[in-house]
Protein backbone atom coordinates (compact mmCIF):
# COMPACT_ATOMS: atom_id res chain seq x y z
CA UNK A 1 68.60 83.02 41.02
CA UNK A 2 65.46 80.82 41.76
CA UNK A 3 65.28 78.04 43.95
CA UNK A 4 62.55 74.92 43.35
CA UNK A 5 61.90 73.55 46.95
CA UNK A 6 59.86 70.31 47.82
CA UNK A 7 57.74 70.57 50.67
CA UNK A 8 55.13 67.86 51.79
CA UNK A 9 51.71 69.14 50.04
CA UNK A 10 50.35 70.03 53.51
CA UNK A 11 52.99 72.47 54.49
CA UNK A 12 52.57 73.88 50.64
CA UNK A 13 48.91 74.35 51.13
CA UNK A 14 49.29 76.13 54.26
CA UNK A 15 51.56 77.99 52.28
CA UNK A 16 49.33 78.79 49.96
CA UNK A 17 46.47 79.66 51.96
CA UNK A 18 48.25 82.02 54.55
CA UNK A 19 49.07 79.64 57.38
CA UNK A 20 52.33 79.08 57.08
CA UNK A 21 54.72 82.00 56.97
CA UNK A 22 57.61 80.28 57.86
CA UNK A 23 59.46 77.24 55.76
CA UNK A 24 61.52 75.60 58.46
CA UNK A 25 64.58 73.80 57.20
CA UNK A 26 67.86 72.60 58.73
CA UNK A 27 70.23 74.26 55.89
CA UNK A 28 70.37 77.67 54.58
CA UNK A 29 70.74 78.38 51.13
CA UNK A 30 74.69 78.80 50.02
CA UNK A 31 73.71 81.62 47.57
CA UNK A 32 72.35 84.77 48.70
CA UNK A 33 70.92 86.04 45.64
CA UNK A 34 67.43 83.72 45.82
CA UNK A 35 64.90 85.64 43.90
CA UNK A 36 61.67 83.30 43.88
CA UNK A 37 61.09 79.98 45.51
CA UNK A 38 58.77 77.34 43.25
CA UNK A 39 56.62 75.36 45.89
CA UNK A 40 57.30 71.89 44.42
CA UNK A 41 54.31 70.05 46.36
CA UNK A 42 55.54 66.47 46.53
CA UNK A 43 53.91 62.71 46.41
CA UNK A 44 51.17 62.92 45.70
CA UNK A 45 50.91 66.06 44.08
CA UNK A 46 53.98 65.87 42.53
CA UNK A 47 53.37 68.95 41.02
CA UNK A 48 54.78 72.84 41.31
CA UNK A 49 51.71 74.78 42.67
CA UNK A 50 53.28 78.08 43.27
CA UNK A 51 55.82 80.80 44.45
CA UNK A 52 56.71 82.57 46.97
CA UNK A 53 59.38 86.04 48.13
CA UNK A 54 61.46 85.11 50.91
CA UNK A 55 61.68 88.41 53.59
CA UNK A 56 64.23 87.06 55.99
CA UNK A 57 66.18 84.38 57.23
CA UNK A 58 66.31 83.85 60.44
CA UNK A 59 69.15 81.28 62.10
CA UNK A 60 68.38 79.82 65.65
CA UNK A 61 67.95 77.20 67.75
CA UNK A 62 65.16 75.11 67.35
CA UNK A 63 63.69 75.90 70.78
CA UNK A 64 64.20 79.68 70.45
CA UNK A 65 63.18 79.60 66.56
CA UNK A 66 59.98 77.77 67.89
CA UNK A 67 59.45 79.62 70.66
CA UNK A 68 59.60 83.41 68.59
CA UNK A 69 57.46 81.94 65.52
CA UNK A 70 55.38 78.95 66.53
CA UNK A 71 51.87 81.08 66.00
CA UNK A 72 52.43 81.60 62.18
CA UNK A 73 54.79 78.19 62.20
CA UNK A 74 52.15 76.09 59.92
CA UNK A 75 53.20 73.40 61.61
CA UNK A 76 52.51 71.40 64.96
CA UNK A 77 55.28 71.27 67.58
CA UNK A 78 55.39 67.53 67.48
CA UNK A 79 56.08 67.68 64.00
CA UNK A 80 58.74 70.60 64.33
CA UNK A 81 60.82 69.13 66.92
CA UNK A 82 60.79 65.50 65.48
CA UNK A 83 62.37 67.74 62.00
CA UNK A 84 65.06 69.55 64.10
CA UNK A 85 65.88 66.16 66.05
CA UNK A 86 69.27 66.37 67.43
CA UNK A 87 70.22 69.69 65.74
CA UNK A 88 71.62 72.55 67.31
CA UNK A 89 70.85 75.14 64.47
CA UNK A 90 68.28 75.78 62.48
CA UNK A 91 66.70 78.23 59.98
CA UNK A 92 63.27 79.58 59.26
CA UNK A 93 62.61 81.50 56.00
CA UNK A 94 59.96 84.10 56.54
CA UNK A 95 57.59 83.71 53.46
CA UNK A 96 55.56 87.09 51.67
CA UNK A 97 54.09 87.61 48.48
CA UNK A 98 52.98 84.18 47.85
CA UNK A 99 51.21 83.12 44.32
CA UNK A 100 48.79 79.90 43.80
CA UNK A 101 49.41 78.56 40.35
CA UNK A 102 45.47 78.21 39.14
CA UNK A 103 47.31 75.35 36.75
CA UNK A 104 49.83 73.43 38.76
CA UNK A 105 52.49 73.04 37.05
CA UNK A 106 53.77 69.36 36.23
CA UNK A 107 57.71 69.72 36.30
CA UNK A 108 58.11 67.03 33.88
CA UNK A 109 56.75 68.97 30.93
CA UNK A 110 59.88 71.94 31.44
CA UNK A 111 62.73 69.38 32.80
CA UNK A 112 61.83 65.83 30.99
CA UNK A 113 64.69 64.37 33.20
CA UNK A 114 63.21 65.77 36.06
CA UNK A 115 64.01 64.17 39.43
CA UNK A 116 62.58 66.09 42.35
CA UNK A 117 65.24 67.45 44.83
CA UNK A 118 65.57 66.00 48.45
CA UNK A 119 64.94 69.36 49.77
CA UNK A 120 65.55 72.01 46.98
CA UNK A 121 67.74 72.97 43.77
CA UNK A 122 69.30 76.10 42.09
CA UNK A 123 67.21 77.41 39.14
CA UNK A 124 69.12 79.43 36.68
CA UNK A 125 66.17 80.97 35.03
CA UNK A 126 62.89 81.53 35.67
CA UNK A 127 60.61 78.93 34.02
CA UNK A 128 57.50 80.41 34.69
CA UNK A 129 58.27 83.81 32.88
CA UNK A 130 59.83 81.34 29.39
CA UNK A 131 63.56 81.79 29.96
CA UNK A 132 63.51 77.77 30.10
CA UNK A 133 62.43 77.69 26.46
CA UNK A 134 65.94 78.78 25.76
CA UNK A 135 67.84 76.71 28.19
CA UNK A 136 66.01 73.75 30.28
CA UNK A 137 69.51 72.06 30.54
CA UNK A 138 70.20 74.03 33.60
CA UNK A 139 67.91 72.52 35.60
C-alpha cells in the first residue's frame, strides 16, 4: 500500500534534493505495509513532485528525536519544536531512494474529486505505474 503525503514545498524540495532525510510527523502510519510515499508538495505547488522508500521509523521524544537526527533533519530547530509543541511522542521516517518527477504531477487529472489530505492518505494502487486507470475510486 502507498501513502500520498502533503508536505510544505520547502520540506519536499529538500526532499528532493538530499537535505532532508527525515519526514518528521506527530502520527505514525496505522498500516505497516507502506510501499511508496507520493510527495504531494502543497499551496502553491499543489502538485505531486515525487516519491520516496521509507527505511525506518523511528518513535521518540521530540528532544531525543532532535537531538539523534537534527544534522540530516531538513529542517530548523525553531521550526521543529514549534511542530512537536506540547507533544510527548513523536516519529521521524527515515527517507532513501527518493525520485523527482521531471513532470509534476497535478493530482486532479488521476482523482477529479481530489481534496488534498491534512497530512496524508492510503493509496490502494499505485498511480504512477497505471493501476488507477482501472480503479481511481479508491482514492
Amino acid at each position: 500500500m502507498d501513502v500520498l503525503l502533503s508536505i510544505k514545498p520547502k520540506f519536499a524540495e529538500a526532499i528532493i534534493n538530499g537535505r532532508k532525510k527525515y519526514e518528521f510527523r506527530k502520527n505514525a502510519f496505522s498500516k505497516k505495509d507502506i510501499g511508496s510515499v507520493y510527495i504531494y508538495s502543497t499551496n502553491p505547488i499543489k502538485k505531486i513532485v515525487g516519491i520516496f522508500k521509507i527505511n525506518n521509523i523511528i518513535e521518540g521524544r521530540p528532544s531525543t528525536l532532535w537531538y539523534q537526527l537534527k544534522d540530516d533533519a531538513g529542517i530548523s530547530e525553531e521550526e521543529f519544536f514549534a511542530y512537536f509543541k506540547n507533544r510527548e511522542v513523536g516519529f521521524a521516517f527515515q527517507i532513501v531512494d527518493v525520485e523527482k518527477f521531471e513532470t509534476p504531477v497535478d493530482p486532479k487529472i488521476i482523482f477529479p474529486n481530489f481534496v488534498p489530505p491534512q497530512s496524508f492518505c492510503y493509496l490502494e494502487f499505485s498511480f504512477m505505474h497505471g493501476d488507477y486507470e482501472q480503479d481511481r475510486s479508491k482514492f
